[in-house]
Protein backbone atom coordinates (compact mmCIF):
# COMPACT_ATOMS: atom_id res chain seq x y z
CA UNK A 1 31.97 24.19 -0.31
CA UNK A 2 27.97 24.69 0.34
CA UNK A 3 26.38 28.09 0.08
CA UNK A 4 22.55 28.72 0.97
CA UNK A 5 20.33 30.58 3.17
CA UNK A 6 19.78 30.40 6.44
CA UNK A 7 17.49 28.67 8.52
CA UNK A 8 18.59 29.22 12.59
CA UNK A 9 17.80 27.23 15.88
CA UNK A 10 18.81 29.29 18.76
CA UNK A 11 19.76 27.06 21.63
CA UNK A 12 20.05 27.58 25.17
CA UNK A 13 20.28 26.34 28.94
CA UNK A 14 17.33 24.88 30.12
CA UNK A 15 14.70 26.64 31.96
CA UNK A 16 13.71 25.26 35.23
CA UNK A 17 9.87 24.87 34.48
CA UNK A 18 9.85 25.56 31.24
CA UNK A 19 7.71 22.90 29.50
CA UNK A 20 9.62 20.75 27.00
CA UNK A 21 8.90 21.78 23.68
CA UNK A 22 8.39 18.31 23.23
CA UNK A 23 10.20 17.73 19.87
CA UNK A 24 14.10 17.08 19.83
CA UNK A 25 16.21 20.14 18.85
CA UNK A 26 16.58 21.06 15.59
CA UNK A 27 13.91 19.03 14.21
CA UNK A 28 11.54 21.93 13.02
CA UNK A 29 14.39 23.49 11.44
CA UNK A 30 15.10 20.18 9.64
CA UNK A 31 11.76 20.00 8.53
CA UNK A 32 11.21 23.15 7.43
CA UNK A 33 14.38 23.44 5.40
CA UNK A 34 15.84 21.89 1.93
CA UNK A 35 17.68 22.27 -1.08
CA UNK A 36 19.37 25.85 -1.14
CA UNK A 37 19.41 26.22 2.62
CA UNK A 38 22.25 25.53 5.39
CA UNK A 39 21.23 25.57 9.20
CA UNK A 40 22.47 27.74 11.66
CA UNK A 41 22.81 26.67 14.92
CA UNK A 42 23.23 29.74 17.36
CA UNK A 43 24.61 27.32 20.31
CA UNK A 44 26.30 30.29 21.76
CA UNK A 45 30.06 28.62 21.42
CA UNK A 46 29.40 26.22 23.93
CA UNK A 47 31.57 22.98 23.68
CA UNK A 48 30.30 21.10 26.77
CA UNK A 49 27.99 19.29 24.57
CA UNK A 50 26.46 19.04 22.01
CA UNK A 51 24.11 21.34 19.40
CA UNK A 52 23.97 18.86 17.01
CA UNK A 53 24.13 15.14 15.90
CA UNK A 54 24.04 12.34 13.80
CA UNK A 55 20.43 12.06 13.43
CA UNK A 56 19.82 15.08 12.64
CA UNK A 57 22.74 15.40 10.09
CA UNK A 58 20.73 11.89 8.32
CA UNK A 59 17.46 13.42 8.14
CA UNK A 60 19.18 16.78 6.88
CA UNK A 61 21.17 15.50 4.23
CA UNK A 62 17.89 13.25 3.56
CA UNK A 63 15.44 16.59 2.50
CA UNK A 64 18.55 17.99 0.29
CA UNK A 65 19.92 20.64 3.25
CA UNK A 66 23.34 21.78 2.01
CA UNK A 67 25.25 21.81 5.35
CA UNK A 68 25.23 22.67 9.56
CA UNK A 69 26.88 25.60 11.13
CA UNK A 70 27.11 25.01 14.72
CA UNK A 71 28.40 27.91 16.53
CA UNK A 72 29.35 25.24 19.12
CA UNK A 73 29.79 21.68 19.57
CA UNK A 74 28.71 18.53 17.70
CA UNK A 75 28.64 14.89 18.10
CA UNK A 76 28.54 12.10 15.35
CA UNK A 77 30.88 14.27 13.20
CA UNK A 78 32.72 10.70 11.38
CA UNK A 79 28.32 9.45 10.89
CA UNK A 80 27.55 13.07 9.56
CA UNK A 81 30.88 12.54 7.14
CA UNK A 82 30.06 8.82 6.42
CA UNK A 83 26.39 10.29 5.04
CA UNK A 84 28.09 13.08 3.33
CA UNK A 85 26.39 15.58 5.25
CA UNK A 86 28.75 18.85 5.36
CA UNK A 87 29.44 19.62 9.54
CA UNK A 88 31.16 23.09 10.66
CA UNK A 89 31.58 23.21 14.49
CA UNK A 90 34.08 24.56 16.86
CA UNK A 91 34.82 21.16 17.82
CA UNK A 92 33.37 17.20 18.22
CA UNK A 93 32.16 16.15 21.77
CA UNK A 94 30.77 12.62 22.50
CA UNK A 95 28.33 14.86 25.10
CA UNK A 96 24.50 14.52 24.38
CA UNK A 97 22.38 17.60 24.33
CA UNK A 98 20.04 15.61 26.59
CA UNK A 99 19.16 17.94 29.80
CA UNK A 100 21.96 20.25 29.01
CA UNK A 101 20.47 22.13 26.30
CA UNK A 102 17.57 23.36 24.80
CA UNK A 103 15.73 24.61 21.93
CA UNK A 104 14.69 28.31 22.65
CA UNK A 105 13.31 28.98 18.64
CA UNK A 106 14.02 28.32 15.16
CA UNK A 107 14.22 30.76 12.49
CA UNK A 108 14.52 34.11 14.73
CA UNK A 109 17.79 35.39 14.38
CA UNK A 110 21.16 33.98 16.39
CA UNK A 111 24.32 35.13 17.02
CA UNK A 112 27.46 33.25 15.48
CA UNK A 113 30.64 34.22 17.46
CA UNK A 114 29.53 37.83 17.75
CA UNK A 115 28.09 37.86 14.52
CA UNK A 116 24.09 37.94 13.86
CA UNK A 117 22.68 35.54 11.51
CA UNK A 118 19.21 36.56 10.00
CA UNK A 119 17.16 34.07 9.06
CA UNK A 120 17.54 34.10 4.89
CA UNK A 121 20.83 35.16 5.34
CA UNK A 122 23.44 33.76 2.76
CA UNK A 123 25.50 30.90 4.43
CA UNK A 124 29.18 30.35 2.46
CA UNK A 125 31.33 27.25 3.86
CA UNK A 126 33.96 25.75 2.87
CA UNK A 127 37.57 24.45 4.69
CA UNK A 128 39.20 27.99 5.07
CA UNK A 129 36.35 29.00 7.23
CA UNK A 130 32.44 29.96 7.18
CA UNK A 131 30.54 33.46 5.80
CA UNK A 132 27.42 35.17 6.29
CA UNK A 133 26.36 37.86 4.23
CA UNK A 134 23.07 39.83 4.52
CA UNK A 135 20.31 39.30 2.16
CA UNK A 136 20.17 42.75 1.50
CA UNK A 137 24.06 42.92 0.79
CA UNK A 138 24.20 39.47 -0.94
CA UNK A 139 24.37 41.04 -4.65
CA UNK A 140 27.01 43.38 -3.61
CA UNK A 141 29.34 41.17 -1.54
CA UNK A 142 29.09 38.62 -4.43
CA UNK A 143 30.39 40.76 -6.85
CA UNK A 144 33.21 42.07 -5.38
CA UNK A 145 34.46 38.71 -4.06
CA UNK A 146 34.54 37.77 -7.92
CA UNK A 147 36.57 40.55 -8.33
CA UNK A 148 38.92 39.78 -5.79
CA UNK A 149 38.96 35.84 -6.89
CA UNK A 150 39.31 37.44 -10.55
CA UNK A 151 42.49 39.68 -9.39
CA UNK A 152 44.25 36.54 -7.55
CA UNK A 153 43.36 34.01 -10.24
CA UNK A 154 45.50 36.12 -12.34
CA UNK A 155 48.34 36.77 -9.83
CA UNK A 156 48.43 33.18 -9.21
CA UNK A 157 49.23 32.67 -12.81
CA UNK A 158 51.70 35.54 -12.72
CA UNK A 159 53.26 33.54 -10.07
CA UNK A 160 53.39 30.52 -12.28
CA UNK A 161 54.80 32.40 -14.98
CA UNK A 162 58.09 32.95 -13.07
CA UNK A 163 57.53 36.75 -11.83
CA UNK A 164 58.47 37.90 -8.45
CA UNK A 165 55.69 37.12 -6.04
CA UNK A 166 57.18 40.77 -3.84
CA UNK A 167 55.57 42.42 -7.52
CA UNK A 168 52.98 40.29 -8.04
CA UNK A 169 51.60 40.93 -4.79
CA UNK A 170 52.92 44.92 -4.27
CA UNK A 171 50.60 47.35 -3.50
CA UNK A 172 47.43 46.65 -5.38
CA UNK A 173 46.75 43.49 -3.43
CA UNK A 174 46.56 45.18 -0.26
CA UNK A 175 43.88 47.15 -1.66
CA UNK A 176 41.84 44.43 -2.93
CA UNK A 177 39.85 44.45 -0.18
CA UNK A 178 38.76 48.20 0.02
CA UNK A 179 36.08 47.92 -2.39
């Protein structure tokens, strides 16, 4: 699991004209970010190549980033694992960003599957699946997801202890999420 804030790259389809930015993409986002941060890539779910790769998964894991979520495709996902640098992409693609894709900004805010992503957002990954909670709703969301976890901890013990999972999980656990 990583959790951190949010630091976003927008990509995009190449302008015709448009000068290169003249950096690869990603990079200022790598730069910029560190310990306590995860990068967002808005790559707007494309999956005919790539918004993200090896290289940059190195030099991200190398200034302490906690993880990548590409809302897209990546390459270099088993070099990204080798490194131990935490990946979440809709899928891996051998396809280079090279002349497909573009940078179009960094820390302006993205969309995610039809969710936006503000930069300083809170970023929660882990294998069941990727959150992002609003800085200005971090405190709250936080505290009733302990709840919740608090609840089911217990109900997985009552489980354990032999009682009927149809009463351990009546009524009350379809309300855990009305908070």
């Amino acid at each position: 699991m990583v959790a951190g804030n949010a630091v976003t790259v927008l990509l995009g389809v190449p302008s015709p004209g448009t000068p290169a930015s003249g950096r690869h993409l990603g990079t200022a986002a790598v730069v910029a970010s560190g310990p306590d941060d995860v990068i967002v890539v808005g790559h707007q779910s494309r999956t005919d190549c790539a918004g993200w790769g090896g290289l940059l998964s190195r030099a991200a894991r190398a200034r302490g980033v906690e993880g990548v979520v590409v809302d897209g495709a990546a390459r270099d996902l088993a070099e990204a694992e080798q490194v131990g640098f935490p990946v979440w992409a809709l899928i891996g693609t051998p396809v280079t960003a090279r002349t497909r894709t573009s940078e179009l900004s960094w820390n302006e805010p993205v969309d995610v599957a039809g969710c936006r992503v503000e930069p300083g957002d809170l970023v929660i990954a882990d294998r069941g699946g990727v959150a992002f909670i609003p800085v200005a709703r971090a405190e709250e969301v936080i505290s009733t997801a302990e709840g919740i976890a608090a609840t089911e901890a217990a109900m997985a013990e009552a489980i354990e202890q032999g009682q009927p999972v149809t009463e351990v999980m009546g009524k009350t656990y379809e309300e855990l999420t009305s908070r």
